[in-house]
C-alpha atoms as a PDB file:
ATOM      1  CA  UNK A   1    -147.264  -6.609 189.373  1.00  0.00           C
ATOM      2  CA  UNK A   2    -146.412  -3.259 187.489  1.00  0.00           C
ATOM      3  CA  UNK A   3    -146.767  -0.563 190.426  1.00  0.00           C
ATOM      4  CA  UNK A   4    -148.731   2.629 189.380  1.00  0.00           C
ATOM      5  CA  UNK A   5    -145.254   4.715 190.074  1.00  0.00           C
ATOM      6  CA  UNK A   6    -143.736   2.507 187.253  1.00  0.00           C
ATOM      7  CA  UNK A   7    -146.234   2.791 184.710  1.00  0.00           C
ATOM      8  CA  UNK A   8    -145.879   7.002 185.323  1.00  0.00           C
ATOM      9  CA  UNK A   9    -142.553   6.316 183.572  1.00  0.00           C
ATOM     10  CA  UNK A  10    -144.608   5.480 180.436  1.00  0.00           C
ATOM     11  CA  UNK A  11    -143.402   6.095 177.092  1.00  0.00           C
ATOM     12  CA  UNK A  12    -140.252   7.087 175.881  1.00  0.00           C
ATOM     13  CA  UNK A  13    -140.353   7.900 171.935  1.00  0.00           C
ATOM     14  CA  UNK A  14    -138.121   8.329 169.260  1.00  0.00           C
ATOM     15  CA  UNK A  15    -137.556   8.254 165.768  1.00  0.00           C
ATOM     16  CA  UNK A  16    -134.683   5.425 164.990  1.00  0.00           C
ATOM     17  CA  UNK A  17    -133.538   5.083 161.200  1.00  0.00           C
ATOM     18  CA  UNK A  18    -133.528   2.872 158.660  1.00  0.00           C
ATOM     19  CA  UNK A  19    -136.821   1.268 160.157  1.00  0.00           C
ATOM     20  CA  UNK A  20    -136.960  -2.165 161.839  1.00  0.00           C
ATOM     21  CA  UNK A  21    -139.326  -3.752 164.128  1.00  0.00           C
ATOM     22  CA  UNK A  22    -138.051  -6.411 166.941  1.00  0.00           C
ATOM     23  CA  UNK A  23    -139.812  -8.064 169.836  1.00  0.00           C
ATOM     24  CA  UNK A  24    -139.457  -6.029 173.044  1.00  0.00           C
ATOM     25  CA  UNK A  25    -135.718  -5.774 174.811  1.00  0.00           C
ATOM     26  CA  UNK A  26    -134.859  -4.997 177.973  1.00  0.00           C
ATOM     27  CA  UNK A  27    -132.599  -2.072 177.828  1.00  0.00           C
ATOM     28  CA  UNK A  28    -131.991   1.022 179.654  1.00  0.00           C
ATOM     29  CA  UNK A  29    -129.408   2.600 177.570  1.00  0.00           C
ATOM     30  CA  UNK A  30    -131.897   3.775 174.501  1.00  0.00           C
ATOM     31  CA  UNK A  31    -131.254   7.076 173.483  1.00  0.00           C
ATOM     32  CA  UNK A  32    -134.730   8.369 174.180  1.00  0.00           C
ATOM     33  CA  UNK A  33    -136.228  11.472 172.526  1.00  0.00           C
ATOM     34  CA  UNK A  34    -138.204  11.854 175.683  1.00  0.00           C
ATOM     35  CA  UNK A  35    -139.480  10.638 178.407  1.00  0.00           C
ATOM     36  CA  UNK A  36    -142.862  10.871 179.773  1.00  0.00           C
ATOM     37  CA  UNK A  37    -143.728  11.937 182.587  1.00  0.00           C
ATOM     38  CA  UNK A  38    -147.401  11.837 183.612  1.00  0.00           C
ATOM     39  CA  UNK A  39    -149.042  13.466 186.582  1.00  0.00           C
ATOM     40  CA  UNK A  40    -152.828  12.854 187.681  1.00  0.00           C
ATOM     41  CA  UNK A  41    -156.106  15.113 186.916  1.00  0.00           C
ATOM     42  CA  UNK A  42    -157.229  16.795 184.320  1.00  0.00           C
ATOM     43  CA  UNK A  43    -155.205  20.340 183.806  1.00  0.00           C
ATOM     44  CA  UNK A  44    -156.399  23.032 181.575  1.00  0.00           C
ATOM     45  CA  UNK A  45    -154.168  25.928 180.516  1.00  0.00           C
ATOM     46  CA  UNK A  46    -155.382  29.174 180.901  1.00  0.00           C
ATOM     47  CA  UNK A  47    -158.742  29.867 179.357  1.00  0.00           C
ATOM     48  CA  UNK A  48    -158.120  28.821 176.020  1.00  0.00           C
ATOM     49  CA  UNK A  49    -157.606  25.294 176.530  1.00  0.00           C
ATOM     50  CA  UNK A  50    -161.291  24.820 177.992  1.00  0.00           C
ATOM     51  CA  UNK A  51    -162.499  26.026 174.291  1.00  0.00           C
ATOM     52  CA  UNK A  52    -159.843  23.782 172.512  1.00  0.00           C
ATOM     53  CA  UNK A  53    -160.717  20.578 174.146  1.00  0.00           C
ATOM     54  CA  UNK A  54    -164.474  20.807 174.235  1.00  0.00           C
ATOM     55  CA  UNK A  55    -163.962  22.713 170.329  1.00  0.00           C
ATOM     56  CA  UNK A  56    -161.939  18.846 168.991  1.00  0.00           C
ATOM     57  CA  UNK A  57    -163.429  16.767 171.019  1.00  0.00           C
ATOM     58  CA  UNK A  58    -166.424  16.560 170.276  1.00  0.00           C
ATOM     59  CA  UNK A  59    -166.454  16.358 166.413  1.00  0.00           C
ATOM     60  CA  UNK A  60    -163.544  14.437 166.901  1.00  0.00           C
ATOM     61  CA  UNK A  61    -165.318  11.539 168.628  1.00  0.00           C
ATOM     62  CA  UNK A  62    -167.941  11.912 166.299  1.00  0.00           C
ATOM     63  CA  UNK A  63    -165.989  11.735 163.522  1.00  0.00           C
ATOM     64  CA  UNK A  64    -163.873   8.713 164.901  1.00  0.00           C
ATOM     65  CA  UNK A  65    -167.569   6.676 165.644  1.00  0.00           C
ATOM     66  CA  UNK A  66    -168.847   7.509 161.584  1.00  0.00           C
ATOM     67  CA  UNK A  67    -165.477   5.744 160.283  1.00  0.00           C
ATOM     68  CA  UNK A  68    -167.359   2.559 160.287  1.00  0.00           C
ATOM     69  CA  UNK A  69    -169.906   4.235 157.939  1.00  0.00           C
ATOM     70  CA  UNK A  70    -166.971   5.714 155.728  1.00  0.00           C
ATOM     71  CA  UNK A  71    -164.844   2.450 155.526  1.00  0.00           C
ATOM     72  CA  UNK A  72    -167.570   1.020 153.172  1.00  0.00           C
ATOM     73  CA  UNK A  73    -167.526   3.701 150.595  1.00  0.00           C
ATOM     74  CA  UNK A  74    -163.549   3.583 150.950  1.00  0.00           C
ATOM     75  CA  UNK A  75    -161.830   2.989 147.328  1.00  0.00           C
ATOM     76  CA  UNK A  76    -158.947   1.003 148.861  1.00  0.00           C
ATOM     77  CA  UNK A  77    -156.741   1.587 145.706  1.00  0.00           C
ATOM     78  CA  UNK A  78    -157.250   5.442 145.626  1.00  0.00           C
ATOM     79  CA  UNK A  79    -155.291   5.657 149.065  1.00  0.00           C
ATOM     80  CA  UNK A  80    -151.469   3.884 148.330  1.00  0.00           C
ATOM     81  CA  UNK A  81    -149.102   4.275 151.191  1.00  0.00           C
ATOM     82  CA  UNK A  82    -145.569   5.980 151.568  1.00  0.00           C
ATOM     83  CA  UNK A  83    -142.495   3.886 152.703  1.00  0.00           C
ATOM     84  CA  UNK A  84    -142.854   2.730 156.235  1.00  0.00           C
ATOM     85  CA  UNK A  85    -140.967   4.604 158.694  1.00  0.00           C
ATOM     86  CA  UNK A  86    -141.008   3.798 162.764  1.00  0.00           C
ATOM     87  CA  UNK A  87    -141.219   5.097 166.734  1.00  0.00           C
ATOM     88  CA  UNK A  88    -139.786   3.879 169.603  1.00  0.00           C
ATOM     89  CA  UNK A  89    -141.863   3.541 172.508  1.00  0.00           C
ATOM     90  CA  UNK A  90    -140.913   2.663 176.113  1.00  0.00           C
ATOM     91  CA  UNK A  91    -142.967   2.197 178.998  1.00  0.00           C
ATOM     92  CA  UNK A  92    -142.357   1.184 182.901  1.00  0.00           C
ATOM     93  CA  UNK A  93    -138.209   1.954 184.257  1.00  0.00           C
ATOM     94  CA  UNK A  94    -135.461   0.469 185.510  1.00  0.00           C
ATOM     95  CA  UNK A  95    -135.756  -3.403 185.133  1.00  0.00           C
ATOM     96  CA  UNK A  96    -138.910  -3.485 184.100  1.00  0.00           C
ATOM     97  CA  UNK A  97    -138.618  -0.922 181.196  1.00  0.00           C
ATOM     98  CA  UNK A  98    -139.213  -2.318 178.098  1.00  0.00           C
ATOM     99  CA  UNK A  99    -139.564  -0.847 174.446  1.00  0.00           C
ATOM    100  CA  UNK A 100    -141.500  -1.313 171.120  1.00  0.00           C
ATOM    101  CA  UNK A 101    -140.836  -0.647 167.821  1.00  0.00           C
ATOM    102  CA  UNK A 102    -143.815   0.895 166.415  1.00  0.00           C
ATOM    103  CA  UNK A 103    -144.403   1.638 162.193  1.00  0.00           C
ATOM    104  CA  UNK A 104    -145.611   4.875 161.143  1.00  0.00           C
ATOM    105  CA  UNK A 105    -147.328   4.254 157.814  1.00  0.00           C
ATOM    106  CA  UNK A 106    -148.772   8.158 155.888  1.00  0.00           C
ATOM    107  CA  UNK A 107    -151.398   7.846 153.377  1.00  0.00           C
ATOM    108  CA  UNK A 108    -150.215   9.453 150.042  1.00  0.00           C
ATOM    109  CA  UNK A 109    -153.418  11.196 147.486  1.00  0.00           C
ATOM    110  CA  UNK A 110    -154.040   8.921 144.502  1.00  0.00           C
ATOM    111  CA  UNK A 111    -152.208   8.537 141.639  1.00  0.00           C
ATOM    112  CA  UNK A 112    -149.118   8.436 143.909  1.00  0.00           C
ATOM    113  CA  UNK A 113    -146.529   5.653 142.804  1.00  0.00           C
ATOM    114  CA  UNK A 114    -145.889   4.421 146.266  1.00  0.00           C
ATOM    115  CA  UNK A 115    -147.171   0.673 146.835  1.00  0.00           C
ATOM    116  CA  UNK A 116    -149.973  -0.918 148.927  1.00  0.00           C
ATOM    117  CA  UNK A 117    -153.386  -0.037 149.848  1.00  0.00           C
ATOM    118  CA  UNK A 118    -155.280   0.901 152.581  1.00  0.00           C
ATOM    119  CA  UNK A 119    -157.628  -1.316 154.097  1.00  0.00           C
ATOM    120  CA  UNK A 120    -160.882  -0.912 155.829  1.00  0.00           C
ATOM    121  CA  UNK A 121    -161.266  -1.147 159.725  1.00  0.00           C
ATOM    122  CA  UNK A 122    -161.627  -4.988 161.312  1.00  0.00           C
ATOM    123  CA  UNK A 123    -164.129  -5.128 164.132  1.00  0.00           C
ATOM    124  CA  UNK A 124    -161.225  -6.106 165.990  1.00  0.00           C
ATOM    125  CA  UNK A 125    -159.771  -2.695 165.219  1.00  0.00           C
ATOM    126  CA  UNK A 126    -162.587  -0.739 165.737  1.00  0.00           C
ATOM    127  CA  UNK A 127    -162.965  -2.153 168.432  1.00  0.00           C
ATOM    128  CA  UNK A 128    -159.426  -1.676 170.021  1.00  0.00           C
ATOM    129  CA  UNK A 129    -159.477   2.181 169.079  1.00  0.00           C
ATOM    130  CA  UNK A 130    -162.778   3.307 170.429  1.00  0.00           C
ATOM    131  CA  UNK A 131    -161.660   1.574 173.749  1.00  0.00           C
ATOM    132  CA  UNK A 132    -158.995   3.701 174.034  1.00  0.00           C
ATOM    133  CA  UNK A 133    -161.200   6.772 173.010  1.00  0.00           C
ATOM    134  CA  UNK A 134    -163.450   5.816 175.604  1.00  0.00           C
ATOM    135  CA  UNK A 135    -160.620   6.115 178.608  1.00  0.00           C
ATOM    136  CA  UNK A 136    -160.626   9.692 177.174  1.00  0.00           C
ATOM    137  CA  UNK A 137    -163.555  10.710 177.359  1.00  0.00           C
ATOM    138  CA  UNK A 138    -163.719   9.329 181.220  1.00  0.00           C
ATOM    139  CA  UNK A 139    -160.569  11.689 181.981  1.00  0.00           C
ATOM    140  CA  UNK A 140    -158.343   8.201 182.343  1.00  0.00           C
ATOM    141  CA  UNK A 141    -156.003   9.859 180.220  1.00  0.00           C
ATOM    142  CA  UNK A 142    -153.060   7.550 181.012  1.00  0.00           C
ATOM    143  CA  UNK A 143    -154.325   4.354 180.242  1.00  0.00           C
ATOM    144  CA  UNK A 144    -155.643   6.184 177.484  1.00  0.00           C
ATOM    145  CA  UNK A 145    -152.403   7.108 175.939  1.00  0.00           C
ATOM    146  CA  UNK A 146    -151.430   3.478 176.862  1.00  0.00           C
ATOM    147  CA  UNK A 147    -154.145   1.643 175.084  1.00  0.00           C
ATOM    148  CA  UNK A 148    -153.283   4.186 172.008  1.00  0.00           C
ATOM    149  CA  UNK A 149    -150.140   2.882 172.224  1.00  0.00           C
ATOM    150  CA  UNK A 150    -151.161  -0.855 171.742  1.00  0.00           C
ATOM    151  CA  UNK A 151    -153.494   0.067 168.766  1.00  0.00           C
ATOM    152  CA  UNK A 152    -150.737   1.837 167.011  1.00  0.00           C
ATOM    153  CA  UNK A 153    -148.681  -1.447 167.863  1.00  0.00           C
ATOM    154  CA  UNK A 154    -150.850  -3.810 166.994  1.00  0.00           C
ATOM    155  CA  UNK A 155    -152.328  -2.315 163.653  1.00  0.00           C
ATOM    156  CA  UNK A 156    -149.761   0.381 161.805  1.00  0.00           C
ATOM    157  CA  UNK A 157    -151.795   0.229 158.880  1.00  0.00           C
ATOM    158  CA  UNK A 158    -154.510   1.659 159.845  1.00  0.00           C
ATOM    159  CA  UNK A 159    -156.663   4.134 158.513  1.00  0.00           C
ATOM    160  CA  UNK A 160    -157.353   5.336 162.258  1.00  0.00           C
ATOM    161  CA  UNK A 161    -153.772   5.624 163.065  1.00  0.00           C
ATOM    162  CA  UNK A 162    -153.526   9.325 162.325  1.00  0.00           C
ATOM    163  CA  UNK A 163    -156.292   9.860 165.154  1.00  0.00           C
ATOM    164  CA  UNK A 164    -154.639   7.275 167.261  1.00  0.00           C
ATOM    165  CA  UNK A 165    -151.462   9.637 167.216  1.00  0.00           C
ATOM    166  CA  UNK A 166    -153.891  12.981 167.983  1.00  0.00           C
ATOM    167  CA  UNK A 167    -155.789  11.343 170.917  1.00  0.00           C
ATOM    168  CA  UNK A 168    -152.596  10.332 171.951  1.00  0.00           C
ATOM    169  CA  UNK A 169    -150.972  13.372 171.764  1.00  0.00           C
ATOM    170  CA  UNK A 170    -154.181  15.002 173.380  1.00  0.00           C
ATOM    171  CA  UNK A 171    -154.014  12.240 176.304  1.00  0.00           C
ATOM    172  CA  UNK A 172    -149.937  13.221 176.969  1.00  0.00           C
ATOM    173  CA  UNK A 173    -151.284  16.851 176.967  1.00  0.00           C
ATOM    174  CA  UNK A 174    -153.844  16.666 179.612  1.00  0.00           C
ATOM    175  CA  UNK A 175    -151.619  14.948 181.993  1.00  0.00           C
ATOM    176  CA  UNK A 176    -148.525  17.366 181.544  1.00  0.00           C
ATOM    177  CA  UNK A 177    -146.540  15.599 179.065  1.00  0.00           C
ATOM    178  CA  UNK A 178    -145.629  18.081 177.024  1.00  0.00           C
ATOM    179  CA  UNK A 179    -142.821  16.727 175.573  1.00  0.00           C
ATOM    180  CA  UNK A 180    -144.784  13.999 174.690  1.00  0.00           C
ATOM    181  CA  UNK A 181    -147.467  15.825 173.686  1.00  0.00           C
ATOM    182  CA  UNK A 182    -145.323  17.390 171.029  1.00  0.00           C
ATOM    183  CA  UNK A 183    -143.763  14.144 169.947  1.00  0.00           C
ATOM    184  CA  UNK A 184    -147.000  12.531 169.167  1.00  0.00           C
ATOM    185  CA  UNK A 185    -148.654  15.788 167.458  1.00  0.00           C
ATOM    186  CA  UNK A 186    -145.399  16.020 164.955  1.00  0.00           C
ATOM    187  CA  UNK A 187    -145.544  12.436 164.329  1.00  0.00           C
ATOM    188  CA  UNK A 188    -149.340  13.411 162.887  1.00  0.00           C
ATOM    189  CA  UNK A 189    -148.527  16.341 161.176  1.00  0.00           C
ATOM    190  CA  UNK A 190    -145.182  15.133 159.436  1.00  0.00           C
ATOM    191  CA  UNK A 191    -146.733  11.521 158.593  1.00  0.00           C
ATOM    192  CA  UNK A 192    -150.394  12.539 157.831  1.00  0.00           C
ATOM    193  CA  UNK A 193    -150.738  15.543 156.228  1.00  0.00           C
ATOM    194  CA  UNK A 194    -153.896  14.566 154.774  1.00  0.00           C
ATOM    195  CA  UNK A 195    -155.412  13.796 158.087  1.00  0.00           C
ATOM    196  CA  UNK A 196    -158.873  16.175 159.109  1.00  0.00           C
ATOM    197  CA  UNK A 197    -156.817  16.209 162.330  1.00  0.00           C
ATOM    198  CA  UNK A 198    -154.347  18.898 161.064  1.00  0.00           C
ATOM    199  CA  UNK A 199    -155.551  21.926 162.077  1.00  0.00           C
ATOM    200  CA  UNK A 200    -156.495  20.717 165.902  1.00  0.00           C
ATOM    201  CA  UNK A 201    -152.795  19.169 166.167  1.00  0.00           C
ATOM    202  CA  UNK A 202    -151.697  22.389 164.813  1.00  0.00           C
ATOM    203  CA  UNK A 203    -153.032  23.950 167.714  1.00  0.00           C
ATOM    204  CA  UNK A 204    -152.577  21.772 170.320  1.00  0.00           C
ATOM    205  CA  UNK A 205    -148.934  21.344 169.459  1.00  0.00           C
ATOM    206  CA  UNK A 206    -148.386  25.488 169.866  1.00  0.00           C
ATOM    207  CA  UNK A 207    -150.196  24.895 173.409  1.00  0.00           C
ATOM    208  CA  UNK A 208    -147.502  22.869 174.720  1.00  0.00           C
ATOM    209  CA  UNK A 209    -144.769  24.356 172.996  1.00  0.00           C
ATOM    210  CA  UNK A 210    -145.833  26.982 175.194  1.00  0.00           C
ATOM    211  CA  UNK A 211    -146.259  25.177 178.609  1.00  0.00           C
ATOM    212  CA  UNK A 212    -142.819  24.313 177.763  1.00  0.00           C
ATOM    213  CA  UNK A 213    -141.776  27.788 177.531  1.00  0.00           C
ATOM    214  CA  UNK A 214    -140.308  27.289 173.888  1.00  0.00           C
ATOM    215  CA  UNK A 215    -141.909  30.461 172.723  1.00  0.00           C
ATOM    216  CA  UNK A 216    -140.833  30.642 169.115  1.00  0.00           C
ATOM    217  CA  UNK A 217    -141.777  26.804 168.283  1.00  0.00           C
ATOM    218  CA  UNK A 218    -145.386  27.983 169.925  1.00  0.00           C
ATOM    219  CA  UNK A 219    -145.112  31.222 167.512  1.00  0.00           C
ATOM    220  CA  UNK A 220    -144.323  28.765 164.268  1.00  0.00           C
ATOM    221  CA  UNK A 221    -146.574  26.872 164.783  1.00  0.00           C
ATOM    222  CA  UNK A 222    -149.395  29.427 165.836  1.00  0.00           C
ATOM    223  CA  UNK A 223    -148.725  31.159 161.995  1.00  0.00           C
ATOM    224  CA  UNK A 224    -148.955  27.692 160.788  1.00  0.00           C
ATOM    225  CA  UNK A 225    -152.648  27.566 161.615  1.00  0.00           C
ATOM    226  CA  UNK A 226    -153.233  31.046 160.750  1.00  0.00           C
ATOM    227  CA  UNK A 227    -151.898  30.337 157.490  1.00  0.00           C
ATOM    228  CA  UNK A 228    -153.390  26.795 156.677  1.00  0.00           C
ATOM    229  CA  UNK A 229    -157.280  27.515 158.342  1.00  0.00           C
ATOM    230  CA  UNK A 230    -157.118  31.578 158.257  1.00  0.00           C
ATOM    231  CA  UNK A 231    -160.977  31.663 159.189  1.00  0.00           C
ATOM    232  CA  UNK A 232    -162.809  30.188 161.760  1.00  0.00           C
ATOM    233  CA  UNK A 233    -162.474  29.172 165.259  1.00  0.00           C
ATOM    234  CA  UNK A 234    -158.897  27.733 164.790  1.00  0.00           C
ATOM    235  CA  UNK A 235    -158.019  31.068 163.521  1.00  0.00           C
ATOM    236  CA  UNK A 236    -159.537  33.076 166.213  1.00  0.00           C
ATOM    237  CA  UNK A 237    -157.857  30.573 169.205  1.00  0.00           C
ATOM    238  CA  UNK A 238    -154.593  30.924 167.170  1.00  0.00           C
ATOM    239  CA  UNK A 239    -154.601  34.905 167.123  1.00  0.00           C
ATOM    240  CA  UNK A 240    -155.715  34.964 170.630  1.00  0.00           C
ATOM    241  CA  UNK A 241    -152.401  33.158 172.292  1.00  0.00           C
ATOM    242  CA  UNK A 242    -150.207  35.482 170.294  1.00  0.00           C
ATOM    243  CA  UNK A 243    -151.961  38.543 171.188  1.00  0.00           C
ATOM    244  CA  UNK A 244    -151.119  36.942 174.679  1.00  0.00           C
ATOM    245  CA  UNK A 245    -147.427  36.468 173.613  1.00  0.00           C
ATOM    246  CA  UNK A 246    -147.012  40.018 172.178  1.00  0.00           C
ATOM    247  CA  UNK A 247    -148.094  41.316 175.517  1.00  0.00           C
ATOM    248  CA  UNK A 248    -146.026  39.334 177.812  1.00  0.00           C
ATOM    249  CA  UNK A 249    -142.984  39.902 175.436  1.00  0.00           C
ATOM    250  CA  UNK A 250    -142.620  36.797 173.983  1.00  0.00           C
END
């Protein structure tokens, strides 16, 4: 039996080139990216992160239960994908560590010569996903990130797997994996940049660039939103952490 101190190990994540995919090896001498580390509760920074999460999460689970809706007006050839690219992930340590190759697949806009299609959401699928949502929404936020995990493994293709990455960077996030946190947000915004999710990872990655104390990836990527969404509430959140920054000196 997996003890509950193992599965804290969870997740180590990297980005290994070209691409493969292999069953999953024992092995404790993977260069990792990073390693997360997850802590219990909920834990909100400072004031702004009660208006962030409440702000994405709710349309986000909305929009996440309408795909269903969406997948049957979906014109399968007017979405071809790039060339598949893939993540490392890790979970449990010492001897019982084991990792799995994951594929990131982007979406590229029509007309694009890339090959393949996307295709609409299995009930299986659906399924799998909103399970995972739904250890979010109950604060479970590591078996959340872990049943993320196991979508992204078990269907790469999928037209949910740019909000399987967000929830999952949202889920590292809200247990203290910041590192993680950021790995799973850049995975979003470097492989989807046609996801709706954009502007919230945008965000959420500056937040834990700045628990991390890594003050000018927080400022980057604080612009970034005030350049992309300039109105609105992402704007307003954005400008009020660097107000914050310019008055701490940072």
């Amino acid at each position: 039996m997996v003890t509950q101190s193992a599965r804290r190990n969870s997740l180590l994540v990297r980005f290994p080139y070209p691409p493969k995919r292999t069953s999953r090896p024992t092995s404790n001498r993977l260069v990792a990216r990073c390693r997360f580390r997850v802590l219990r509760g909920l834990w909100l920074v400072r004031g702004y992160s009660a208006l962030l999460i409440w702000f994405f999460l709710l349309p986000g689970i909305g929009q996440a239960q309408e795909l269903d809706n969406e997948n049957n007006e979906l014109n399968i050839n007017a979405q071809p994908l790039s060339a598949v690219e893939s993540v490392e992930v890790g979970s449990g340590s010492g001897s019982s560590h084991t990792v799995t190759i994951l594929s990131v697949v982007s979406y590229q806009p029509a007309g694009s010569s890339a090959s393949g299609a996307v295709s609409a959401v299995s009930i299986e699928e659906q399924s799998g996903y909103n399970g995972a949502l739904e250890q979010f929404q109950q604060a479970r936020y590591l078996d959340a990130a872990e049943r993320f995990v196991a979508f992204l493994e078990d269907y790469p293709h999928s037209i949910l797997a740019d909000h399987a990455w967000y929830w999952l960077g949202e889920s590292r996030y809200l247990d203290r994996g910041f590192d993680d946190a950021v790995t799973a947000l850049t995975t979003l915004l470097d492989y989807f940049p046609e996801s709706t999710l954009i502007g919230a990872a945008q965000l959420r990655l500056a937040y834990s660039y700045q628990e991390l104390r890594r003050y000018p990836e927080a400022r980057r990527a604080l612009k970034n939103v005030l350049e992309t969404f300039p109105d609105g509430e992402l704007a307003v959140l954005a400008k009020g952490v660097l107000e914050d920054f310019d008055a701490q000196g940072h």
